[in-house]
N, C-alpha and C. Protein backbone atom coordinates (compact mmCIF):
# COMPACT_ATOMS: atom_id res chain seq x y z
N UNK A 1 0.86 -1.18 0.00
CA UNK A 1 0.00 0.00 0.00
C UNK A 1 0.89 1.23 0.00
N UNK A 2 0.83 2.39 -0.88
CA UNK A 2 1.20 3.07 -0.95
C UNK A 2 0.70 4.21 0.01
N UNK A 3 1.50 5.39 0.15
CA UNK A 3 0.73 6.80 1.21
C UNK A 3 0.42 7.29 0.64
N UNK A 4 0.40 7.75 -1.05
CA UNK A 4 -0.48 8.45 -1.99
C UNK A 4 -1.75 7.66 -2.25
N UNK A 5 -2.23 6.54 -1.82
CA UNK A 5 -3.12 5.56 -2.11
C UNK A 5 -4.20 5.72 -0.63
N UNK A 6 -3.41 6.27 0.57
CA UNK A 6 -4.18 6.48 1.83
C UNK A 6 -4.46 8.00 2.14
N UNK A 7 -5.17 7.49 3.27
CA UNK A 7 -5.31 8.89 3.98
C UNK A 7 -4.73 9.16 5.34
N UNK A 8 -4.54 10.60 5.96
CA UNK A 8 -4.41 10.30 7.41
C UNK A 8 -5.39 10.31 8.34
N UNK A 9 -5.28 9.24 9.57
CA UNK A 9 -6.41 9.18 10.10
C UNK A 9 -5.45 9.65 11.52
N UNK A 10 -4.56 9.65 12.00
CA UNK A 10 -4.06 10.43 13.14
C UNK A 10 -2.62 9.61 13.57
N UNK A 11 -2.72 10.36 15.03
CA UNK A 11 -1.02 10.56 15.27
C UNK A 11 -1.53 9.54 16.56
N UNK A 12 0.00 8.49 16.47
CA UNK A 12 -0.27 8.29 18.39
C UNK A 12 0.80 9.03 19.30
N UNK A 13 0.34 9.46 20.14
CA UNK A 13 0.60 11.06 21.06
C UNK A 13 1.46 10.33 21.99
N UNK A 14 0.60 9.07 22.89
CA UNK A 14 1.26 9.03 24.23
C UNK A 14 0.29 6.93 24.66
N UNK A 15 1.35 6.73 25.35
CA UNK A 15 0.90 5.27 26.07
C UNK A 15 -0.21 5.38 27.35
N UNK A 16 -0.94 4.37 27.06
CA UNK A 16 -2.23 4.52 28.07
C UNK A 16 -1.89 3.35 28.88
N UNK A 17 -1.70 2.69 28.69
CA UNK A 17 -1.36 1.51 30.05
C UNK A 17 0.20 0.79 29.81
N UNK A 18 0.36 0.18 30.84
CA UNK A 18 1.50 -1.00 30.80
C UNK A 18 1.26 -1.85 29.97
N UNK A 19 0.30 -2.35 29.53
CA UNK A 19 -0.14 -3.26 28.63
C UNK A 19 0.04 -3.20 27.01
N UNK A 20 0.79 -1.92 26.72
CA UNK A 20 0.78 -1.85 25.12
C UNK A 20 -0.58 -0.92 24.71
N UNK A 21 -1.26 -0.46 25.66
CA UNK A 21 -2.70 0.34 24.67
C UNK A 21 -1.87 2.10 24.91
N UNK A 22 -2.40 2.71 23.46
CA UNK A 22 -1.97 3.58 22.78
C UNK A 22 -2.78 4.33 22.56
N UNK A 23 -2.50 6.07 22.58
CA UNK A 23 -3.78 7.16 22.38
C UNK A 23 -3.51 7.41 21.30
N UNK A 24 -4.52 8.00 20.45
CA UNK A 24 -4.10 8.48 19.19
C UNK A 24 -4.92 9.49 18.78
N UNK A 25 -3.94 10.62 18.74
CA UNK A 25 -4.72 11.78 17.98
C UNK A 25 -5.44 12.16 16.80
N UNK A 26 -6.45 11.94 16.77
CA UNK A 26 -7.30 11.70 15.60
C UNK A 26 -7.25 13.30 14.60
N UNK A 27 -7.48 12.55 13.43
CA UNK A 27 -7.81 14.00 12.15
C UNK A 27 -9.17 14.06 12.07
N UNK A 28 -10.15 14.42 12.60
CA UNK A 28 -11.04 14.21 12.27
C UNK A 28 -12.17 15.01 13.38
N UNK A 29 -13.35 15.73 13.08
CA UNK A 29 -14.15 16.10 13.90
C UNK A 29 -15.52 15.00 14.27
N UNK A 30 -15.24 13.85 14.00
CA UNK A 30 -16.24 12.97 13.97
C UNK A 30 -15.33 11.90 14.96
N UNK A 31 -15.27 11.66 15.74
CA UNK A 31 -14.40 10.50 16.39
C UNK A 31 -15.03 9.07 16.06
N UNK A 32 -16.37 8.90 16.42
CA UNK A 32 -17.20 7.90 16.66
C UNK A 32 -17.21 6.46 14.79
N UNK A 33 -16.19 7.40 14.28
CA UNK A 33 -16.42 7.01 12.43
C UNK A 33 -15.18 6.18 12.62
N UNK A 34 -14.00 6.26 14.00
CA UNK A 34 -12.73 5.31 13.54
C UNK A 34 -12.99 4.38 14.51
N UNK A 35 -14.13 3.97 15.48
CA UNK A 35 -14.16 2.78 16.74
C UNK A 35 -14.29 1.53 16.08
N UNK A 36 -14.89 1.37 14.58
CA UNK A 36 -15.55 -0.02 14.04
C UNK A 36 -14.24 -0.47 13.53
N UNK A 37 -12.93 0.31 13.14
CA UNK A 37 -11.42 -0.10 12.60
C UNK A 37 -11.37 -1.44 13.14
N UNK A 38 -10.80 -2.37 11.83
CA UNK A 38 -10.27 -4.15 12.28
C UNK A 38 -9.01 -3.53 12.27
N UNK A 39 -7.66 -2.96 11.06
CA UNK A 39 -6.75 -2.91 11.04
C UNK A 39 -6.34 -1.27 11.12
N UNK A 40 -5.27 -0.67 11.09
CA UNK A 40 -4.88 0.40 10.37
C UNK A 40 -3.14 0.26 9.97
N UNK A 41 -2.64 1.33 8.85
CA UNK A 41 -1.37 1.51 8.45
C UNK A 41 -0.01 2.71 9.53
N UNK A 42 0.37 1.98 10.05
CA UNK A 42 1.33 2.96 11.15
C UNK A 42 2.94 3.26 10.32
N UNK A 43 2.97 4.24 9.89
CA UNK A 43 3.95 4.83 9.05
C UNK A 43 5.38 4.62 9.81
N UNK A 44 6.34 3.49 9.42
CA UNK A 44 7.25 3.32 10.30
C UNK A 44 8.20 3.19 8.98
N UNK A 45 9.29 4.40 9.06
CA UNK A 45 10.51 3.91 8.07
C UNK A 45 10.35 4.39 6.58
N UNK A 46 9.24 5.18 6.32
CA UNK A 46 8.89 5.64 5.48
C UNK A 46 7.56 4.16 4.22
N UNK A 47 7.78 3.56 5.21
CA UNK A 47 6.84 2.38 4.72
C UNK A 47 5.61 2.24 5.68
N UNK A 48 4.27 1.91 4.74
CA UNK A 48 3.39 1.59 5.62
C UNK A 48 3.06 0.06 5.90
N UNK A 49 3.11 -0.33 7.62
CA UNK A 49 3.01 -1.54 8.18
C UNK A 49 1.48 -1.79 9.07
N UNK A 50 0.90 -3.15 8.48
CA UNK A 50 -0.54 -3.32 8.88
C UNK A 50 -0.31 -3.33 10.43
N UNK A 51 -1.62 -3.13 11.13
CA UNK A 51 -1.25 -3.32 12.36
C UNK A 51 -3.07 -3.64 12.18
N UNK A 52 -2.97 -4.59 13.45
CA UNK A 52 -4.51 -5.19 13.59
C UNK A 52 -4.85 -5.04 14.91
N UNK A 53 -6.15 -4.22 14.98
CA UNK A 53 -7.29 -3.66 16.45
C UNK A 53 -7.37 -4.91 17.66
N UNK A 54 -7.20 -4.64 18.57
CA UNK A 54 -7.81 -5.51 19.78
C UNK A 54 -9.01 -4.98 19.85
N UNK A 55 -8.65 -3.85 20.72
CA UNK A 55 -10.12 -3.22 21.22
C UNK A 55 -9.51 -1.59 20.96
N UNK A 56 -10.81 -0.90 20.74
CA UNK A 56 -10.90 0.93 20.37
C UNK A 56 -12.15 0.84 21.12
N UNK A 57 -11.55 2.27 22.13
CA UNK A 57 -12.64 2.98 22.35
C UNK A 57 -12.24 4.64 22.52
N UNK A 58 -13.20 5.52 22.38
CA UNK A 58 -12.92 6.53 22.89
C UNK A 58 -12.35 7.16 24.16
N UNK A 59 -11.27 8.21 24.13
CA UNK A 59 -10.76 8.38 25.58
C UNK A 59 -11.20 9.85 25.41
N UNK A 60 -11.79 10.67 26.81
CA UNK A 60 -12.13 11.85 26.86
C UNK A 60 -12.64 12.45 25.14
N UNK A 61 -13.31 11.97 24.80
CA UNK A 61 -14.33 12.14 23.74
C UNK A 61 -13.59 12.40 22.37
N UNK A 62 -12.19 12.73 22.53
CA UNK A 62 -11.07 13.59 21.67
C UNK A 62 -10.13 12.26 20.78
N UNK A 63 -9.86 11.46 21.58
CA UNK A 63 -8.75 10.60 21.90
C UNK A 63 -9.09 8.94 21.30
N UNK A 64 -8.71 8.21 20.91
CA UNK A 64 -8.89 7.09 20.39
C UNK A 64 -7.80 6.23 21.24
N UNK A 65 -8.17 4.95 21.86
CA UNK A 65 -7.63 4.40 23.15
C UNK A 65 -7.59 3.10 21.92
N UNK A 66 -6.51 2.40 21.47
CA UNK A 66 -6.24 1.15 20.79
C UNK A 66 -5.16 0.71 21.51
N UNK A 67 -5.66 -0.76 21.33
CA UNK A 67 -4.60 -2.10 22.02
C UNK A 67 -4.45 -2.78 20.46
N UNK A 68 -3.44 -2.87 19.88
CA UNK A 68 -2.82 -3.40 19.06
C UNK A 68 -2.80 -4.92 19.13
N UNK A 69 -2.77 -6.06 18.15
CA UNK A 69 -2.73 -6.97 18.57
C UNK A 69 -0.49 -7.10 18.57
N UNK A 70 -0.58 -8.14 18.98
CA UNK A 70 1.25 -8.31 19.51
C UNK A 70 1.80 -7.05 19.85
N UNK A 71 1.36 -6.03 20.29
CA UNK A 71 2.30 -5.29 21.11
C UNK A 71 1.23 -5.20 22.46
N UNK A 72 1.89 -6.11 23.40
CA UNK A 72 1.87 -5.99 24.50
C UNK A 72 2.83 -5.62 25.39
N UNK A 73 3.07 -5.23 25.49
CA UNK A 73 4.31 -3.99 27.10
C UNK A 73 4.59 -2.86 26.10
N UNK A 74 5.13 -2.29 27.63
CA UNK A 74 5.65 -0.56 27.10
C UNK A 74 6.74 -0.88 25.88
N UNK A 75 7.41 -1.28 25.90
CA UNK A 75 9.03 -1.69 24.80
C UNK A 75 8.06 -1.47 23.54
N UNK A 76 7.27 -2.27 23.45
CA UNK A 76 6.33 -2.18 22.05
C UNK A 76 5.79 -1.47 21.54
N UNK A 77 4.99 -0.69 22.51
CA UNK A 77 4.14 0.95 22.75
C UNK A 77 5.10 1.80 22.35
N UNK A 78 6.21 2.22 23.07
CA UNK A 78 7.39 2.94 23.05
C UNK A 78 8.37 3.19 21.37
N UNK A 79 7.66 1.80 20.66
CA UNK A 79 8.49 2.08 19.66
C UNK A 79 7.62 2.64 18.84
N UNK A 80 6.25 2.70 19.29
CA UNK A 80 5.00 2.99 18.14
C UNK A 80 4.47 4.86 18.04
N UNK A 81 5.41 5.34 19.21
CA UNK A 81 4.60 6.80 19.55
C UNK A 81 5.22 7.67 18.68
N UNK A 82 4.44 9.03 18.55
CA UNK A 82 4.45 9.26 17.15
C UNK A 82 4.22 9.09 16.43
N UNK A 83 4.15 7.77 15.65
CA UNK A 83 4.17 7.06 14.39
C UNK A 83 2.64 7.71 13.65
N UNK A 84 2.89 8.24 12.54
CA UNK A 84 1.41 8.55 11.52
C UNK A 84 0.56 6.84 11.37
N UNK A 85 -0.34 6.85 11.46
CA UNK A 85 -1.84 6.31 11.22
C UNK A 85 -2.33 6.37 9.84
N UNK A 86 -2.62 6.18 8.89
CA UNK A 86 -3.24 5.37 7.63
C UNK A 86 -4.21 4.73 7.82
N UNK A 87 -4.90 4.90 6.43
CA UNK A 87 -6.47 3.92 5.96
C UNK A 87 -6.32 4.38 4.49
N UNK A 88 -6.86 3.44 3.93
CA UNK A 88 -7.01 3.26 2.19
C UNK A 88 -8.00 4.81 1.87
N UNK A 89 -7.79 4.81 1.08
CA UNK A 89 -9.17 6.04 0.57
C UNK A 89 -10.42 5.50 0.28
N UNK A 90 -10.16 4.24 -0.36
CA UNK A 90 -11.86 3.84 -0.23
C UNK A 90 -12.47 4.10 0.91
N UNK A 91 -11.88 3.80 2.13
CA UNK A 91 -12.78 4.04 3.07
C UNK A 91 -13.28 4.93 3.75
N UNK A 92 -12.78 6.50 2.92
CA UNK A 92 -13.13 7.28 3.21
C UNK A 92 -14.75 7.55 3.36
N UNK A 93 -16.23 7.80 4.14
CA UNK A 93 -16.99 8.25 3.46
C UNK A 93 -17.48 8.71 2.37
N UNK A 94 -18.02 9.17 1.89
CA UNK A 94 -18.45 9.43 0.33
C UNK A 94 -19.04 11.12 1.09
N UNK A 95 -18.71 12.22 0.56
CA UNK A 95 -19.57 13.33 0.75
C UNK A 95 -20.04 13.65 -0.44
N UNK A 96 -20.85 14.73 -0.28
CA UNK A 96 -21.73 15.50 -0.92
C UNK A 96 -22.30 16.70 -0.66
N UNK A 97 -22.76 17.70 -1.67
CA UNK A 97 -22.63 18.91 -1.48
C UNK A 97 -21.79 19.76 -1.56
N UNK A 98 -21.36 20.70 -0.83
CA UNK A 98 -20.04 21.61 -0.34
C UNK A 98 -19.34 21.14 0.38
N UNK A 99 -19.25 20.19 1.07
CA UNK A 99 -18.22 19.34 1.81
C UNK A 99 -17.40 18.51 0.60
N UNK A 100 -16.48 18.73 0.57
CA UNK A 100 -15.24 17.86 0.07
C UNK A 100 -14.12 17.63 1.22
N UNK A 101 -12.89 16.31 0.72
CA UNK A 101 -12.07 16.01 0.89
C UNK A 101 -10.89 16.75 0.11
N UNK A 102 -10.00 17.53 0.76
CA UNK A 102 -8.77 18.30 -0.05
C UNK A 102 -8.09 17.71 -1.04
N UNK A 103 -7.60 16.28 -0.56
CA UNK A 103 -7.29 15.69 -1.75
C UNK A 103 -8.01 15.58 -3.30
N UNK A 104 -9.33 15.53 -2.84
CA UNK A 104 -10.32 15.06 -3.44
C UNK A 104 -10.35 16.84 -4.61
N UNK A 105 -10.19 17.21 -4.65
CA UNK A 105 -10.25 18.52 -5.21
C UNK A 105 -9.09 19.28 -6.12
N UNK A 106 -7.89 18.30 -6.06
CA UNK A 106 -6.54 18.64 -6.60
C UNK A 106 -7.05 18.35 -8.40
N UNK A 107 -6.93 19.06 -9.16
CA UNK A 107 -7.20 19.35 -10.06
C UNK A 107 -8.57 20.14 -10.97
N UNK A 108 -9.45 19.75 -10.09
CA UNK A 108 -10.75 20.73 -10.09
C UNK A 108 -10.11 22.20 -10.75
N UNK A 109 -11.20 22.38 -11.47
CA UNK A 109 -10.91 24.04 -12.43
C UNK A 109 -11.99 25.18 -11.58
N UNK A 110 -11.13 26.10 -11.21
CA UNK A 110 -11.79 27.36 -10.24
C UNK A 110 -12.49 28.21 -11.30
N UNK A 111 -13.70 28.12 -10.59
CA UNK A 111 -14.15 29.50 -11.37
C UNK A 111 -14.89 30.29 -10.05
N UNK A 112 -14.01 31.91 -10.68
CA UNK A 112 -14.76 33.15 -9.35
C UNK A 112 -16.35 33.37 -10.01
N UNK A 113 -17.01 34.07 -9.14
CA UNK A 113 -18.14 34.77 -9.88
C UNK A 113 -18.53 36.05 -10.51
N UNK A 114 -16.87 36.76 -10.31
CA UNK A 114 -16.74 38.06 -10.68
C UNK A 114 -15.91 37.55 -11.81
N UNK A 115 -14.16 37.17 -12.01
CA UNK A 115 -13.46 36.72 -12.74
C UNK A 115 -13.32 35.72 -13.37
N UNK A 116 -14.20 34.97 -13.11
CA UNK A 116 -14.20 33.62 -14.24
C UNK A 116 -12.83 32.46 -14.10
N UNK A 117 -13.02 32.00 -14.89
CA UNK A 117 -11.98 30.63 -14.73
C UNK A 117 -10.67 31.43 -14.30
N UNK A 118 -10.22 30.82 -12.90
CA UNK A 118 -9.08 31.22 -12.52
C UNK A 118 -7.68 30.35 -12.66
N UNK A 119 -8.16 28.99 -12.73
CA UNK A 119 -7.35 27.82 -13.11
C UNK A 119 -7.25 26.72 -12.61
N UNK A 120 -6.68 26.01 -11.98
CA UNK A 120 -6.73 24.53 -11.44
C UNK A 120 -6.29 24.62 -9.94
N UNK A 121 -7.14 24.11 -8.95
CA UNK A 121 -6.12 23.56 -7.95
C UNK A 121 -5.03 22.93 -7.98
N UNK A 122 -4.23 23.46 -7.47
CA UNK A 122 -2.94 22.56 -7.47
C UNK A 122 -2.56 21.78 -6.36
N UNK A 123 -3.53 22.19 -4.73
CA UNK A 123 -3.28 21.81 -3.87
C UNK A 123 -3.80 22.32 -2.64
N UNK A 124 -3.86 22.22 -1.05
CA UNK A 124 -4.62 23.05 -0.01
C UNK A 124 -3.36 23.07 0.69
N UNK A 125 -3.06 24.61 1.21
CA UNK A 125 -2.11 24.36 2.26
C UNK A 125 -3.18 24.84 3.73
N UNK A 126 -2.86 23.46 4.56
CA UNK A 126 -3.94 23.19 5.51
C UNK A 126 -2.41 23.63 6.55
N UNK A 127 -1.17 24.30 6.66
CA UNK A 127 -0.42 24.16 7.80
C UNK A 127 -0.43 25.45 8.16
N UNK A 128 -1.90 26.20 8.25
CA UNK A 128 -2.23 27.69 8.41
C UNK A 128 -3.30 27.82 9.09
N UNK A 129 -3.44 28.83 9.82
CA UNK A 129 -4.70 28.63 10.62
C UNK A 129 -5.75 28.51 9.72
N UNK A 130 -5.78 29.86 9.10
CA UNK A 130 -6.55 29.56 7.57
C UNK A 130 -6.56 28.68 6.65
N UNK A 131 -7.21 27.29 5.69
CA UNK A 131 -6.76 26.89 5.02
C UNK A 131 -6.72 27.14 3.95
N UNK A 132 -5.74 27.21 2.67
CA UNK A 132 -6.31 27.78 1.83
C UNK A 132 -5.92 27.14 0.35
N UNK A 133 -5.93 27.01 -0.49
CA UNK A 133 -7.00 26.80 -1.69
C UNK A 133 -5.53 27.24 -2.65
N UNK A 134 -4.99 26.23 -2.87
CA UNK A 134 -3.54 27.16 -3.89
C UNK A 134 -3.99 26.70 -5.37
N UNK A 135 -3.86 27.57 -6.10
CA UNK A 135 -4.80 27.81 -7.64
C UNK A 135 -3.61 28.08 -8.30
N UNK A 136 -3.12 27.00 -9.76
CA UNK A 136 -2.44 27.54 -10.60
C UNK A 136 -3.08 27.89 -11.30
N UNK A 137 -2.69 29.49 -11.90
CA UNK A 137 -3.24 30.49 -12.62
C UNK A 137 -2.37 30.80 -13.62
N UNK A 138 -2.04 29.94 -14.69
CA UNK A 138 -0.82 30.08 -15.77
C UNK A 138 0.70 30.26 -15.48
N UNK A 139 0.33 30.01 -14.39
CA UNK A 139 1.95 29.81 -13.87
C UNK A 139 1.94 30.47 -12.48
N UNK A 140 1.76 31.91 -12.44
CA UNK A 140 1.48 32.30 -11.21
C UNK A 140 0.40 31.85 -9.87
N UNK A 141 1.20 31.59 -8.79
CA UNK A 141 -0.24 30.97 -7.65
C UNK A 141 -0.87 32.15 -6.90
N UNK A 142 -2.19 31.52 -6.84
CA UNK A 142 -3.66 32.16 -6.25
C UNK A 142 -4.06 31.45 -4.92
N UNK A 143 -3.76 32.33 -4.17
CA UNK A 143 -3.88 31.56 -2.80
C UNK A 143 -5.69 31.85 -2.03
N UNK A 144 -6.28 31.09 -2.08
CA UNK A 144 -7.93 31.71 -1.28
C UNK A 144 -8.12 30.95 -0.57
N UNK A 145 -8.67 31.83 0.60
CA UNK A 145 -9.41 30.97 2.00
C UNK A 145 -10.26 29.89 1.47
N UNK A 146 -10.09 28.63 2.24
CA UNK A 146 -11.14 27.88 2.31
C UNK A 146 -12.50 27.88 3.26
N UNK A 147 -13.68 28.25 3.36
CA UNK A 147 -14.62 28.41 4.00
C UNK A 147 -16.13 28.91 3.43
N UNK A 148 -17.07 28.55 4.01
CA UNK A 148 -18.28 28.51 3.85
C UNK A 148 -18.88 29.62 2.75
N UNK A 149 -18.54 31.14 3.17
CA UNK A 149 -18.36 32.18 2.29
C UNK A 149 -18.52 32.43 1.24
N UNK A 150 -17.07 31.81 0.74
CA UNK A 150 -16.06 32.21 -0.10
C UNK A 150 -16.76 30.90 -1.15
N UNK A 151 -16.56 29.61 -0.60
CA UNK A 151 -16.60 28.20 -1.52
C UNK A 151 -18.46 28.23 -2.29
N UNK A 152 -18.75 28.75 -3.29
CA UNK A 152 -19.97 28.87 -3.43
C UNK A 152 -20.79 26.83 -3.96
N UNK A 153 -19.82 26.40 -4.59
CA UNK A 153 -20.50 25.32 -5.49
C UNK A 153 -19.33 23.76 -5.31
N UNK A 154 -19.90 22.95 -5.42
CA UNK A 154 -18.46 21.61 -5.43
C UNK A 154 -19.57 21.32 -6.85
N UNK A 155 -18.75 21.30 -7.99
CA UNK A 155 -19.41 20.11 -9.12
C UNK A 155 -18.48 19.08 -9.31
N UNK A 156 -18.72 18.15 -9.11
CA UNK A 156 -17.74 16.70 -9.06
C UNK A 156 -18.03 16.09 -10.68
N UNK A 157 -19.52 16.47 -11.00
CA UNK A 157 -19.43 16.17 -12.58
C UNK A 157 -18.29 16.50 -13.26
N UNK A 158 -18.33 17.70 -13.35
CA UNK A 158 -17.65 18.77 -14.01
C UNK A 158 -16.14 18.55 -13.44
N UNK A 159 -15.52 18.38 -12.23
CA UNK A 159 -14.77 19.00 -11.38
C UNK A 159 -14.22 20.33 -11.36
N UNK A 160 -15.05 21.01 -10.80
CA UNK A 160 -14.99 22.48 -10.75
C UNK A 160 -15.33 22.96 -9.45
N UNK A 161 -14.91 24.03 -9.03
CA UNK A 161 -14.99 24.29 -7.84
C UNK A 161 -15.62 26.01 -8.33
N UNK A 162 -16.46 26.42 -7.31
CA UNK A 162 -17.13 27.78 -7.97
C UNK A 162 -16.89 28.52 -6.99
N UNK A 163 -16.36 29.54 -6.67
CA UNK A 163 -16.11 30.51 -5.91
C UNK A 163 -16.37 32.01 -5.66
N UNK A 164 -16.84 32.80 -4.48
CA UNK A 164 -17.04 34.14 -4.24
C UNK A 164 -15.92 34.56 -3.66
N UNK A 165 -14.93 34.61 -4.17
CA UNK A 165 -13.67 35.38 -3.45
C UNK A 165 -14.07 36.49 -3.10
N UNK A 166 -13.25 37.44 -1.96
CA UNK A 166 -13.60 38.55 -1.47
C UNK A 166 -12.91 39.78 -2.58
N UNK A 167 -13.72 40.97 -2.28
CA UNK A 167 -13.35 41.91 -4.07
C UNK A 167 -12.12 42.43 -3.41
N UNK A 168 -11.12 42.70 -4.64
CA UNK A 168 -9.63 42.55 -4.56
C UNK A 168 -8.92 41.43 -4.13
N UNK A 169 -8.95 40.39 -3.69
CA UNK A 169 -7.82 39.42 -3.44
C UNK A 169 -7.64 38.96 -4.81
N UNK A 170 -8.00 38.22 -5.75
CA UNK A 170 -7.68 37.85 -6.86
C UNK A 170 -6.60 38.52 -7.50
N UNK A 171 -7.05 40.24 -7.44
CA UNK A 171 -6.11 41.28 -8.04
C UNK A 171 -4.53 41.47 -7.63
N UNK A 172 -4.89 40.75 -6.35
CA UNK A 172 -3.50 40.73 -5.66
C UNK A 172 -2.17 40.02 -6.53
N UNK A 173 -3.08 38.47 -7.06
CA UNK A 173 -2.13 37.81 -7.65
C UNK A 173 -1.74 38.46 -9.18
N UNK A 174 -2.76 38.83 -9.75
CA UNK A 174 -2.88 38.43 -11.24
C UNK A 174 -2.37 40.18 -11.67
């Protein structure tokens, strides 16, 4: 399995018992969508390695509490913290509407409702408080907030993304 083939589903932070069970910081505002997990992919070495569920449950509503099968004691736990978390993309949900997946949107063609076709996603940089929306525009990049606002339309027919940018930011780039 490749990591361009997955998604991330979270980080493990810190050890919950002597026993090998592990917290893990989830990506996600839905917690209750990763408890039914049989396996997941734990990014060790730049390779992803299966690892298979004992038991998941929620810890303080935030937190995902997994016992791994064969890592039992700390030595085992200890080598696992940190480590990124994986799942296939199929198993992503399916959305609809104005909700998309970022990945899910990398090539989609922007169009504003003032300026018209602005050009292609090229990508989201999500390592901002803001996230935002990076648009190649013939070479030059178009950076726009991602949010409720601004994002007017998702057409997945089409893949197009339709947008109300705020008046002047566009001008900034172009």
């Amino acid at each position: 399995m490749d990591k361009k083939d997955c998604f991330f589903v979270g980080k493990i932070v810190k050890k919950y018992s002597f026993k090998g069970e592990l917290l893990i910081k989830l990506d996600t505002d839905d917690p209750q969508l990763f408890l039914q997990m049989e396996s997941v992919f734990v990014l060790q070495h730049k390779n992803l390695i299966p690892f298979f569920i004992e038991t998941s449950s929620l810890h303080k509503s935030s937190l995902l509490r997994l016992k791994f099968e064969e890592v039992d004691d700390e030595a085992a736990a200890d080598a696992l913290l940190r480590k990124e978390l994986y799942l296939p993309l199929q198993l992503l949900p399916k959305l609809s509407g104005n909700k998309f997946y970022y990945h899910e949107i990398v090539g989609y063609q922007v169009i504003d409702a003032v300026k018209g076709a602005l050009g292609v996603v090229s990508g989201v940089n999500d390592q901002t408080a803001q996230h935002l929306l990076e648009i190649d525009s013939k070479g030059a990049e178009i950076l726009v907030p991602i949010n409720d606002q601004i994002i007017d339309k998702v057409d997945r027919d089409k893949k197009q993304l339709h947008i109300t940018a705020p008046e002047g930011l566009i001008d900034l780039y172009i």
